[in-house]
C-alpha atoms as a PDB file:
ATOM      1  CA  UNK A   1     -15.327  -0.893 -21.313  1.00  0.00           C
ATOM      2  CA  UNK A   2     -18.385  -2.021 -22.982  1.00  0.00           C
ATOM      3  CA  UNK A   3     -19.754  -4.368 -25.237  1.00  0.00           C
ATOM      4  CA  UNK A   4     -18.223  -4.595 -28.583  1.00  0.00           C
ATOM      5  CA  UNK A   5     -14.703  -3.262 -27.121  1.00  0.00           C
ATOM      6  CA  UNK A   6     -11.693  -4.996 -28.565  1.00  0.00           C
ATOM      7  CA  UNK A   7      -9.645  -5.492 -25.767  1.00  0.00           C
ATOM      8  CA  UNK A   8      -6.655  -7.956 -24.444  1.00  0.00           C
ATOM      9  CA  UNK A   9      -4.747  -9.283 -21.673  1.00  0.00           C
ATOM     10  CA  UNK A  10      -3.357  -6.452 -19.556  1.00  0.00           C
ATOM     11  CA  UNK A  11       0.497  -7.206 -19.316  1.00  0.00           C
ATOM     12  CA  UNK A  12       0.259  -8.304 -15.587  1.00  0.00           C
ATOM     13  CA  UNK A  13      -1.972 -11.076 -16.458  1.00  0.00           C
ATOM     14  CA  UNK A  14       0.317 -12.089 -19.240  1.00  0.00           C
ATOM     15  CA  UNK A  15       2.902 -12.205 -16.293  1.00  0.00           C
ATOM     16  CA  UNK A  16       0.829 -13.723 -13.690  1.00  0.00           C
ATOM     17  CA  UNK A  17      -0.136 -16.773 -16.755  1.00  0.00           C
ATOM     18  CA  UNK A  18       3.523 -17.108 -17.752  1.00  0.00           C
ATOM     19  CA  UNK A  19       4.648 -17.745 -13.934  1.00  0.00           C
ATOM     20  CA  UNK A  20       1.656 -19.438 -12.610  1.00  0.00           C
ATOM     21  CA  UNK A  21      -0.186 -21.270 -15.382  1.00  0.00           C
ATOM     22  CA  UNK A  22       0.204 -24.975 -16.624  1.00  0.00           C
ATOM     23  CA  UNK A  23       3.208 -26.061 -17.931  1.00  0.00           C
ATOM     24  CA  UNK A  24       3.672 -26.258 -21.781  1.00  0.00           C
ATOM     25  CA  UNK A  25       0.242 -24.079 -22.152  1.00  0.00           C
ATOM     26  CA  UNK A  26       1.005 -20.856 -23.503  1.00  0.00           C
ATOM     27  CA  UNK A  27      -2.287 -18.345 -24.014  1.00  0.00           C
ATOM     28  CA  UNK A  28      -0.637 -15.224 -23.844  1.00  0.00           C
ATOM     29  CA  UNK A  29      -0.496 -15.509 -27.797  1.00  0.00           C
ATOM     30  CA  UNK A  30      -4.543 -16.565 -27.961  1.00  0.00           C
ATOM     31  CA  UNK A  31      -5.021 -13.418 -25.751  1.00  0.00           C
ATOM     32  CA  UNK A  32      -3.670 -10.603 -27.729  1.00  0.00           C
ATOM     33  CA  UNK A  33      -7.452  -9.901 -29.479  1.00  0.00           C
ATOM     34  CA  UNK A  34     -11.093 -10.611 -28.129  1.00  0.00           C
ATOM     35  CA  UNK A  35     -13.762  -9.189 -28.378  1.00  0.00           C
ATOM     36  CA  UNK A  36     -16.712  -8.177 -25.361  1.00  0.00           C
ATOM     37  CA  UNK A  37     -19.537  -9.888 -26.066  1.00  0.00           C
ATOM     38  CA  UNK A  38     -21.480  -9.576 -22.718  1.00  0.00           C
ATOM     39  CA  UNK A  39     -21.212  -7.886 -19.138  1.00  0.00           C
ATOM     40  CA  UNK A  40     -23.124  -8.811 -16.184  1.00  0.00           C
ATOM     41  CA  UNK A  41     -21.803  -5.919 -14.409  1.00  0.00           C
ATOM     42  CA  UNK A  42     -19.017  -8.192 -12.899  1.00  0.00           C
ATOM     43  CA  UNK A  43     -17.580  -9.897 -15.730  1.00  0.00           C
ATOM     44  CA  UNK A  44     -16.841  -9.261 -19.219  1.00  0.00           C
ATOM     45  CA  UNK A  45     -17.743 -11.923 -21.364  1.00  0.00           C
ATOM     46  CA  UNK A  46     -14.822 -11.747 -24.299  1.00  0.00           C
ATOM     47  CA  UNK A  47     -14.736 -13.978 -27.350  1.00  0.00           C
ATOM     48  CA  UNK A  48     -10.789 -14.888 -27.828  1.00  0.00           C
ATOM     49  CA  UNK A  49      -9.022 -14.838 -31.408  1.00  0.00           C
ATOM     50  CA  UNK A  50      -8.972 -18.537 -30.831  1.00  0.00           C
ATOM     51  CA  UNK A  51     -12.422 -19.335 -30.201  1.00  0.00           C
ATOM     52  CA  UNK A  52     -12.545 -19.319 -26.485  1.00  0.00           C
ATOM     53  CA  UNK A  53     -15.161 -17.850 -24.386  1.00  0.00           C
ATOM     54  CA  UNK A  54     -13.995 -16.341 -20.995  1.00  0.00           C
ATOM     55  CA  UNK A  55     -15.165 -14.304 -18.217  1.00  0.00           C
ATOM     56  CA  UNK A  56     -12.899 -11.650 -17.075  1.00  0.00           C
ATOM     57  CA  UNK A  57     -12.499  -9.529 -14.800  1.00  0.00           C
ATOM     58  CA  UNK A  58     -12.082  -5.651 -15.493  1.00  0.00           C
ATOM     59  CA  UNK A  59      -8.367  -5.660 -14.063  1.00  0.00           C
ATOM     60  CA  UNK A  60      -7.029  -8.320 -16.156  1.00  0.00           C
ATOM     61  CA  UNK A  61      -8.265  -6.751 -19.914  1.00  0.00           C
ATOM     62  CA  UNK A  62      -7.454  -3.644 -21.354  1.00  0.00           C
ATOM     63  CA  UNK A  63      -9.147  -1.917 -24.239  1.00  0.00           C
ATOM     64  CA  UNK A  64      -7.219  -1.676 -27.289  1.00  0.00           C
ATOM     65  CA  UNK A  65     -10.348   0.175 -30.081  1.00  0.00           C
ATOM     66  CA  UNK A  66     -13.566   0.750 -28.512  1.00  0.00           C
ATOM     67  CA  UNK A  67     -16.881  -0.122 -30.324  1.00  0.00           C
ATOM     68  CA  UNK A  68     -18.805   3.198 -31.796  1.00  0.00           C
END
């Protein structure tokens, strides 16, 4: 993964936010489409379809088209 990767939600996070997250707040919709937009060798930065900005970890994103 690198910068630039459109990537989402890996489908045990999905599972993990659907069991475990706040009632009545359903992201796994918002998380279908981000985009990296830094990486401090840790986290991945990721713009969300919806406007959020999150830090993620490798395991919980998956790359869906890499940048050229």
């Amino acid at each position: 993964m690198q910068v630039g990767d459109l990537v989402k939600w890996t489908w045990l996070e999905e599972s993990y936010h659907i069991a475990c997250g706040p009632l009545g707040l359903n992201l796994t919709d918002a998380r279908k489409r981000g985009i990296i937009v830094d990486n401090n060798g840790y986290n991945f930065f990721v713009r969300w379809e919806n406007g959020d900005f999150r830090a993620q970890r490798p395991n919980t994103i998956e790359v869906i088209s890499e940048s050229r």
